[in-house]
N, C-alpha and C. Protein backbone atom coordinates (compact mmCIF):
# COMPACT_ATOMS: atom_id res chain seq x y z
N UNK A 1 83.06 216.92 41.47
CA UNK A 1 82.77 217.86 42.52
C UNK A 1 82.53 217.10 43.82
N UNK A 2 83.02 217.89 44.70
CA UNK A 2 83.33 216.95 46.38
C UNK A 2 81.70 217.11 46.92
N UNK A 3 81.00 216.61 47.94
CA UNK A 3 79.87 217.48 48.98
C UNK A 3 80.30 218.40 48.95
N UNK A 4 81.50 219.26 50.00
CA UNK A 4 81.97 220.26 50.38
C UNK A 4 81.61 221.12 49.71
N UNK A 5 82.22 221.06 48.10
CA UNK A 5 82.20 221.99 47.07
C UNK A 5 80.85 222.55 46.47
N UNK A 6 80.16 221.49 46.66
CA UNK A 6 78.53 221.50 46.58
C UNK A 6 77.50 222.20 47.41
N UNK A 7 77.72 221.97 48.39
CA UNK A 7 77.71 223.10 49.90
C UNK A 7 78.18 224.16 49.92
N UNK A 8 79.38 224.36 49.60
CA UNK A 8 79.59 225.53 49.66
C UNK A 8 79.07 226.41 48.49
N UNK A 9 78.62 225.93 46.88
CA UNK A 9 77.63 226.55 45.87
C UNK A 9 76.92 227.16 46.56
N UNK A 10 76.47 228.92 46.53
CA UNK A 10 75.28 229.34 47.08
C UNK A 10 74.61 229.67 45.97
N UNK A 11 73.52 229.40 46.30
CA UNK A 11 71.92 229.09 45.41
C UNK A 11 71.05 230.03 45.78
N UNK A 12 70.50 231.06 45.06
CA UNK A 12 69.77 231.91 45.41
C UNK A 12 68.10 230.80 44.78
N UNK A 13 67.77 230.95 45.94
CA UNK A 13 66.40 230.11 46.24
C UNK A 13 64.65 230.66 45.07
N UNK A 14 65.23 231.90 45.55
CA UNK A 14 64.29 232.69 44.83
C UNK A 14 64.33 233.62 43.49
N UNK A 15 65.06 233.19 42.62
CA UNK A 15 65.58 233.60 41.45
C UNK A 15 64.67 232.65 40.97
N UNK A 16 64.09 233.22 39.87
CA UNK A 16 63.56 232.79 38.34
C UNK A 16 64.14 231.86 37.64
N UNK A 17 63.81 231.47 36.73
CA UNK A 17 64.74 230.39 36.45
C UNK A 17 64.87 231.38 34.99
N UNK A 18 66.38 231.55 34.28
CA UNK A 18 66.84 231.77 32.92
C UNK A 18 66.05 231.62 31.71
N UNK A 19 65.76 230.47 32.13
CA UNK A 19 65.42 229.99 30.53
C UNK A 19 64.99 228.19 31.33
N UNK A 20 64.76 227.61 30.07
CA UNK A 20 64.32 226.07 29.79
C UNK A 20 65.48 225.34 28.97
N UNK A 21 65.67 224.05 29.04
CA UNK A 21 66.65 223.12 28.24
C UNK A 21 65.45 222.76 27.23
N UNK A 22 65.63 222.58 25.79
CA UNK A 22 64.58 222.16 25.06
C UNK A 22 64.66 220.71 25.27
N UNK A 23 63.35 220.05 24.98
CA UNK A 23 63.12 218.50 24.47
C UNK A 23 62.91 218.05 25.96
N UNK A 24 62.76 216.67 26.25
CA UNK A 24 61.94 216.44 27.35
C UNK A 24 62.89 215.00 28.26
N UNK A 25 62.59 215.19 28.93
CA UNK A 25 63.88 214.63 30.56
C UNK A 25 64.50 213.38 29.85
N UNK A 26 63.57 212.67 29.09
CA UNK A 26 63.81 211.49 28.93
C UNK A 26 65.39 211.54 27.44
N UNK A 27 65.09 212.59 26.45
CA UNK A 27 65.81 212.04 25.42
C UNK A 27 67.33 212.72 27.01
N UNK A 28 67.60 213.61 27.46
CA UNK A 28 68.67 214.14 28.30
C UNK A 28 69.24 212.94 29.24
N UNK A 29 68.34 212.22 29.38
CA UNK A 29 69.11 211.43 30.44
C UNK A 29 69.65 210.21 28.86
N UNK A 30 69.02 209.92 28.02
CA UNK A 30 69.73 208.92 27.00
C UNK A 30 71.27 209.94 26.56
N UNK A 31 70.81 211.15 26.17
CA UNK A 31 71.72 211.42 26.07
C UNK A 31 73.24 211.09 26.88
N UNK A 32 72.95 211.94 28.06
CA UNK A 32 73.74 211.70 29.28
C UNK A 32 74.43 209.84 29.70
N UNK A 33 73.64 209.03 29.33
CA UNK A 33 74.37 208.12 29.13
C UNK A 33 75.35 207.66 28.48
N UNK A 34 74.79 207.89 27.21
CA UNK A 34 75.89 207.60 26.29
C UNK A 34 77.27 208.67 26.43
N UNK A 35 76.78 210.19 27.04
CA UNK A 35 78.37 210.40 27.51
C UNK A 35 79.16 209.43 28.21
N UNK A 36 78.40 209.27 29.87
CA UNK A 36 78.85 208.25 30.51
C UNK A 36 79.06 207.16 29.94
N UNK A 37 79.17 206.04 28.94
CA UNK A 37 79.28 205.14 28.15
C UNK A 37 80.50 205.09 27.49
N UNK A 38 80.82 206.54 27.12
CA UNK A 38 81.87 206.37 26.09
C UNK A 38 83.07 207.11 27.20
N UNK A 39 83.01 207.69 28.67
CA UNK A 39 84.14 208.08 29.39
C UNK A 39 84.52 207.31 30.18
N UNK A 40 83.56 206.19 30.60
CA UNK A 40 83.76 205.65 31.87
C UNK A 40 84.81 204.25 30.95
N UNK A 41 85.95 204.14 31.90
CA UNK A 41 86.81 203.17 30.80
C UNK A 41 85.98 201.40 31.29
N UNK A 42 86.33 201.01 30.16
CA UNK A 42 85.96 199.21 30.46
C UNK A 42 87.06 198.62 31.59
N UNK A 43 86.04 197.86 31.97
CA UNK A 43 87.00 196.84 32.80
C UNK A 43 87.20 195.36 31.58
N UNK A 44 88.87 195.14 31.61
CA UNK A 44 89.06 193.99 30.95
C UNK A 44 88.94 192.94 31.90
């Protein structure tokens, strides 16, 4: 996703939030690595 595209997302400020992601910031960001880990290609 560009800035632009990001900017142009409108965000209602004052909406509630849905719901919660279960489990706590820390296992999400391990998670989230190891996506990044296994897409981002090696440099030989």
């Amino acid at each position: 996703m560009t800035a632009a595209a990001i900017l142009a997302f409108n965000v209602d400020e004052k909406r509630e939030p849905r719901g919660r992601i279960p489990g706590n910031h820390g296992i999400w960001v391990g998670i989230t690595c190891e996506f990044v880990e296994f897409l981002v290609p090696k440099r030989t």
